[in-house]
N, C-alpha and C. Protein backbone atom coordinates (compact mmCIF):
# COMPACT_ATOMS: atom_id res chain seq x y z
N UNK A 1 94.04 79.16 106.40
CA UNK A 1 95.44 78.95 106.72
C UNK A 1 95.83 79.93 107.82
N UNK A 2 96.02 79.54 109.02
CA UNK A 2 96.52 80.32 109.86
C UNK A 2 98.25 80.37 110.00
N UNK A 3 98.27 81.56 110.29
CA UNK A 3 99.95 81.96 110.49
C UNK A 3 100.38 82.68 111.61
N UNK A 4 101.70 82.40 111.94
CA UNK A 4 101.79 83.03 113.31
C UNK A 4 102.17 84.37 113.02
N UNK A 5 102.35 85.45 114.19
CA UNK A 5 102.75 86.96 113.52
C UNK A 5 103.60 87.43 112.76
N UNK A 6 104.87 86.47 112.99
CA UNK A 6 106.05 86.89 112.04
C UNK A 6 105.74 86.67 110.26
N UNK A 7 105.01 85.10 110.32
CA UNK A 7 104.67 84.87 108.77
C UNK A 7 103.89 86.04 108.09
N UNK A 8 102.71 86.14 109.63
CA UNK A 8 101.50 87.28 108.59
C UNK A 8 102.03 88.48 108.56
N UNK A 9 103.08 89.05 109.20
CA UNK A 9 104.09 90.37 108.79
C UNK A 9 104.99 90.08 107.32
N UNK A 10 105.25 88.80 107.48
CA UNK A 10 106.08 88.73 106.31
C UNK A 10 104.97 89.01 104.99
N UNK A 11 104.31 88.12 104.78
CA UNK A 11 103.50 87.78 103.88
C UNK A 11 102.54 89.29 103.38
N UNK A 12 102.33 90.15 104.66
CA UNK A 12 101.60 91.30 103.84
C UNK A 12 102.80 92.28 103.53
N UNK A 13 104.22 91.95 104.19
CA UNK A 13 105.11 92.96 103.16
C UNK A 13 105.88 92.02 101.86
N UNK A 14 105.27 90.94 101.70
CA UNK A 14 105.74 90.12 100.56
C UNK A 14 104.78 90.82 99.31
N UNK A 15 103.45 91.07 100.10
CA UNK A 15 102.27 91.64 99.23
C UNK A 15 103.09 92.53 98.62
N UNK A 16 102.90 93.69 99.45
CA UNK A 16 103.58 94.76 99.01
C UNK A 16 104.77 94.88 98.35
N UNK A 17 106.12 93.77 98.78
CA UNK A 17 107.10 93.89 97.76
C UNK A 17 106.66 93.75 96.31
N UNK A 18 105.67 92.44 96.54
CA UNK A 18 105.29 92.25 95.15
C UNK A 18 104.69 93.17 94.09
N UNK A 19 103.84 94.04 94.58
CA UNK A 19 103.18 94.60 93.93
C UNK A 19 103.62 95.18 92.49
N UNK A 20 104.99 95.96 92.60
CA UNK A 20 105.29 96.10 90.99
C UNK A 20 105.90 94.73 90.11
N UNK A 21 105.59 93.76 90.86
CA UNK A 21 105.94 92.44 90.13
C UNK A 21 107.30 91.86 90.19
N UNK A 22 108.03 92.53 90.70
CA UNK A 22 108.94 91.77 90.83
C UNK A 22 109.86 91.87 92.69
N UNK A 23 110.29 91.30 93.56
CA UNK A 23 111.07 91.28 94.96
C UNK A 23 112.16 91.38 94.96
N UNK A 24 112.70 92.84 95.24
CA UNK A 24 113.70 93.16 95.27
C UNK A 24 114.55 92.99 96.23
N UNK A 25 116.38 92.60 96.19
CA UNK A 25 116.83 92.35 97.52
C UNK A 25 117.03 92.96 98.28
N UNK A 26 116.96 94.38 98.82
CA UNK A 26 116.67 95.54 99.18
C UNK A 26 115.32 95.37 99.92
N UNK A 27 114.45 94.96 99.39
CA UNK A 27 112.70 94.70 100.01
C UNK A 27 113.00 92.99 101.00
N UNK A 28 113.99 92.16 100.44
CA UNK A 28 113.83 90.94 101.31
C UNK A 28 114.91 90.95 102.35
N UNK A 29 115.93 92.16 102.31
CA UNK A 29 116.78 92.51 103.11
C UNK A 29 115.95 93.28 104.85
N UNK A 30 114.96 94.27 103.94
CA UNK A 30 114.30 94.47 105.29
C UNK A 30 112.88 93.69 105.61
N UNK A 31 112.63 92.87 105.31
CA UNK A 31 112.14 91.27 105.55
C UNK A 31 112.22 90.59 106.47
N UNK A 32 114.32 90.11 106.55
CA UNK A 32 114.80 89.47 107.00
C UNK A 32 115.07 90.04 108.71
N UNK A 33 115.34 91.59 108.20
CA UNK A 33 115.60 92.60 109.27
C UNK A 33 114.28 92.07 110.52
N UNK A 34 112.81 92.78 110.14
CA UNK A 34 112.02 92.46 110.46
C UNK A 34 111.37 91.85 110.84
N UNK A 35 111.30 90.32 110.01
CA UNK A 35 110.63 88.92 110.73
C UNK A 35 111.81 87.68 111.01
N UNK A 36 113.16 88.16 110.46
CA UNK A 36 113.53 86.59 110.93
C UNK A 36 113.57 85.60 109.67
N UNK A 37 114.73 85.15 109.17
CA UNK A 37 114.86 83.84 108.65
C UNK A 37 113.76 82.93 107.78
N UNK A 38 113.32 82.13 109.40
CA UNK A 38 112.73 80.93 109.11
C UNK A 38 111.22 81.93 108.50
N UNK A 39 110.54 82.76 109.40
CA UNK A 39 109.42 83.13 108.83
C UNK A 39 109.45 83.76 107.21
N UNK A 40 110.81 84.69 106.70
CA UNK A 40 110.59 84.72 105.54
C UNK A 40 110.49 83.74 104.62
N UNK A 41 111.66 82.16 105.16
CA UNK A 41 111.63 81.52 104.36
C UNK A 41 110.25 80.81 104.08
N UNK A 42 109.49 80.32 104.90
CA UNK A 42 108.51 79.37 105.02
C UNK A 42 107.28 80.43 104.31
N UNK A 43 107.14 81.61 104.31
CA UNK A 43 106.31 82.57 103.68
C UNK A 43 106.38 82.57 102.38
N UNK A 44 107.57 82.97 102.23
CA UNK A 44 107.56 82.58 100.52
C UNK A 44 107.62 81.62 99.69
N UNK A 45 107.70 80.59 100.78
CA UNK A 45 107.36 79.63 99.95
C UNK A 45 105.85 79.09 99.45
N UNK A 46 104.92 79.76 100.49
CA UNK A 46 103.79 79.73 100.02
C UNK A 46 103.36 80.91 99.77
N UNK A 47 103.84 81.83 99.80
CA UNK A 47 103.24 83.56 98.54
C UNK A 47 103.22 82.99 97.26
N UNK A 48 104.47 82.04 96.96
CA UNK A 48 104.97 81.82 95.66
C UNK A 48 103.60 81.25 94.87
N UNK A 49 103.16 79.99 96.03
CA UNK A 49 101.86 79.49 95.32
C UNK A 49 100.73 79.96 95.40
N UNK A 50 100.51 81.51 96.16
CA UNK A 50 99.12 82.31 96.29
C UNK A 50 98.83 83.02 94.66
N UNK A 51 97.83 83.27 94.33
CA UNK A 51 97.44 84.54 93.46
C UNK A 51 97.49 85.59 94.79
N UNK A 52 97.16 86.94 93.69
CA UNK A 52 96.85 88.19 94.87
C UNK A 52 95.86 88.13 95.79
N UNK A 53 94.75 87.23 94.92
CA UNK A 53 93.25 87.32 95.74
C UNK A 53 93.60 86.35 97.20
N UNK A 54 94.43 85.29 97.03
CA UNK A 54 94.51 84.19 97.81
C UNK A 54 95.63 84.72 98.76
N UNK A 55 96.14 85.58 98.70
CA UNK A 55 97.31 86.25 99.64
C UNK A 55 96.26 87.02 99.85
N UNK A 56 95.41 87.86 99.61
CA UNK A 56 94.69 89.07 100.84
C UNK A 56 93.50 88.03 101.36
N UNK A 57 93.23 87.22 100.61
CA UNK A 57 91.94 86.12 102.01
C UNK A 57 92.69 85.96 102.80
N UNK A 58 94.33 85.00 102.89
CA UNK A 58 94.83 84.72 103.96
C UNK A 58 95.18 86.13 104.88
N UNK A 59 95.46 87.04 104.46
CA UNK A 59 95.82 88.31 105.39
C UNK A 59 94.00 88.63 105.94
N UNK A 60 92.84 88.82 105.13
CA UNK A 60 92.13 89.10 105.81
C UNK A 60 91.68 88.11 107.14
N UNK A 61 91.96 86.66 106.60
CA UNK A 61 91.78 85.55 107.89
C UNK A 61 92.28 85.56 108.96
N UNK A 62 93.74 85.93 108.59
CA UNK A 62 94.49 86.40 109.83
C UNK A 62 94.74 87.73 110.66
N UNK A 63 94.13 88.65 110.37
CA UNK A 63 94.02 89.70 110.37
C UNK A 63 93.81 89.94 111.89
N UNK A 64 92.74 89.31 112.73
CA UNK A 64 91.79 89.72 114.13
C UNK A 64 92.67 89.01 114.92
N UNK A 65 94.06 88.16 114.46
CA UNK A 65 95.02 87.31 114.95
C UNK A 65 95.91 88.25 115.88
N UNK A 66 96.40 89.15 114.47
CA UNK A 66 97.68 89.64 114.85
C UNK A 66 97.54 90.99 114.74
N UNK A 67 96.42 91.79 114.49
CA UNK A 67 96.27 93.12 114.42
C UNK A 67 94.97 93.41 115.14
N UNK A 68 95.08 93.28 116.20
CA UNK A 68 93.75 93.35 117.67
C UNK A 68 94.05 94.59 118.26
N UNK A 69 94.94 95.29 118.04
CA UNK A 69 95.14 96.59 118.33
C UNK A 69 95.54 97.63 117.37
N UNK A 70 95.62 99.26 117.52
CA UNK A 70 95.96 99.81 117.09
C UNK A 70 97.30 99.63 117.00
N UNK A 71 97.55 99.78 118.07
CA UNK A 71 99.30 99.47 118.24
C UNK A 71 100.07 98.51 116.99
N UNK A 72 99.27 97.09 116.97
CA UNK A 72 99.63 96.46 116.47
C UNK A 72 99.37 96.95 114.84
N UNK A 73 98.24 97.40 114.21
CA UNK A 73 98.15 98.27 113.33
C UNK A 73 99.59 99.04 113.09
N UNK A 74 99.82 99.90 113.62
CA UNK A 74 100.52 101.31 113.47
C UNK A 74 102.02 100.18 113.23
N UNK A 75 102.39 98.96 113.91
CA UNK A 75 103.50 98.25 113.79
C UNK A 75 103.46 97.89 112.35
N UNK A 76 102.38 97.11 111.77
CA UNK A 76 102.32 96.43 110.81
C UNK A 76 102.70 97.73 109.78
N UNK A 77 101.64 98.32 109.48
CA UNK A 77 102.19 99.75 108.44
C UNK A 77 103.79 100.42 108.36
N UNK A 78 103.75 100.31 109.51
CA UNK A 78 105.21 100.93 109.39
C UNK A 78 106.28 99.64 108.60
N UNK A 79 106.35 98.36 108.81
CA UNK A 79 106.91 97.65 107.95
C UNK A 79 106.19 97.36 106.51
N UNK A 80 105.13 97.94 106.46
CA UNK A 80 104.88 97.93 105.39
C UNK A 80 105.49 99.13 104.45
N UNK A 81 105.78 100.27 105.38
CA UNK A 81 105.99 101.27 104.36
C UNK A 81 107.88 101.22 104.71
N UNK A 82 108.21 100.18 105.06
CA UNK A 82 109.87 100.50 105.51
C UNK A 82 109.69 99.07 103.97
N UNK A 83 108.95 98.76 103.18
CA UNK A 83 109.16 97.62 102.18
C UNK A 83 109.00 99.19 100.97
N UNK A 84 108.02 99.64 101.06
CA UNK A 84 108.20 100.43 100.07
C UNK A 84 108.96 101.36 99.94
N UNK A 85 109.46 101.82 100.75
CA UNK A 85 110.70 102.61 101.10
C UNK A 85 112.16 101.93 100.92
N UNK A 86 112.37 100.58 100.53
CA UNK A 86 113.86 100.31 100.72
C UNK A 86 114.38 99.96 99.56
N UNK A 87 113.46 100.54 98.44
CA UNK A 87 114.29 100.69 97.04
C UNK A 87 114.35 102.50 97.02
N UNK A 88 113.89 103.13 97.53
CA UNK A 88 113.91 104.54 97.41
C UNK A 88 113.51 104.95 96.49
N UNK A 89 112.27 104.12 95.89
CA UNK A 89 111.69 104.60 94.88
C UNK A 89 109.95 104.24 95.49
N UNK A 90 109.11 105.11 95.43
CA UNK A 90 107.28 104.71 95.88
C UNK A 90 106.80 105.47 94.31
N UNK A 91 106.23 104.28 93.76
CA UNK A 91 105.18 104.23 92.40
C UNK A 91 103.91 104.43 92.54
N UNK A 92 102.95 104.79 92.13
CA UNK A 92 101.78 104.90 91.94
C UNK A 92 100.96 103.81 92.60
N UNK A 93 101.48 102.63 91.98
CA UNK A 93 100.50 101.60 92.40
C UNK A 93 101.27 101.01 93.46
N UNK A 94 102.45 101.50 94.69
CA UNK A 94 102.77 101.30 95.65
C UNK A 94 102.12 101.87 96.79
N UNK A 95 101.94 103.25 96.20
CA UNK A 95 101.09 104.28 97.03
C UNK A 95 99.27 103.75 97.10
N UNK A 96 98.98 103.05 96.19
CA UNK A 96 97.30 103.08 95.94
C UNK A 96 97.68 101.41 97.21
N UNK A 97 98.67 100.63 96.68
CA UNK A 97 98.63 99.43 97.66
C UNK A 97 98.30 99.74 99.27
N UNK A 98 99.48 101.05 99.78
CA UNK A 98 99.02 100.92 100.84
C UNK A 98 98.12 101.60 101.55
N UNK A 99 97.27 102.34 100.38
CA UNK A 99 96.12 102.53 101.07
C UNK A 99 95.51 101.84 101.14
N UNK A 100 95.20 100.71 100.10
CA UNK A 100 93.87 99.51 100.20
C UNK A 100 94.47 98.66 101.35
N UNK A 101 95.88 98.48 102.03
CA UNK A 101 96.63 97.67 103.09
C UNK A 101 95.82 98.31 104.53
N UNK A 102 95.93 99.78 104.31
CA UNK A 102 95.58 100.28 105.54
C UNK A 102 93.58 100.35 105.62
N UNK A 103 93.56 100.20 104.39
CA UNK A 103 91.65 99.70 105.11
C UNK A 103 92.10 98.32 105.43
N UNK A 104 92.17 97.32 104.88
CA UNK A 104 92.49 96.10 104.95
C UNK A 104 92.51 95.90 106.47
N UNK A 105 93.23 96.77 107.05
CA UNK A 105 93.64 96.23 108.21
C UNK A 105 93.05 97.07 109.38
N UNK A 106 92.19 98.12 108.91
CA UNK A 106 91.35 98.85 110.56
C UNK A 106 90.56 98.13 111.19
């Protein structure tokens, strides 16, 4: 499944919202900030039907798409950590997420 950059931004900070199980509006507020509307909407509508494993194949598939640079790296993380950051709370298994995010993506 290929996605264009805004989806595959959305979708690996959908990861990450998800991770303590539930998406907070605070986490889809800076989402919206970030990618735009239509890409959150059309993302979640298929996160909804991924497992975890089937949301990181599609991020690893898309990966050489939209993260061909460092640059583009250092972009992606930073909305990843502006998702874990916008409840003002980082958990254990928020912190272990984005380290396995940031191999994921070198």
């Amino acid at each position: 499944m290929t996605l264009n950059k805004e989806e595959f931004k959305t979708l690996v900070m959908l990861y990450a919202a998800n991770i303590d199980g539930n998406i907070k509006s605070e986490e889809v507020k800076v989402m919206l900030e970030r990618s735009g509307f239509e890409a959150v909407e059309k993302t979640e509508k298929l996160f909804a039907k991924m497992s975890d494993a089937e949301a990181l194949a599609v991020i690893r598939e898309n990966k050489p798409l939209h993260v061909a640079t460092e640059g583009d790296r250092i972009d992606l993380m930073a909305d990843l950590c502006a998702i874990i950051e916008a409840d003002e709370k980082c958990t254990v298994m928020e912190e272990q997420m984005v380290r396995t995010m940031r191999r994921l993506l070198e």
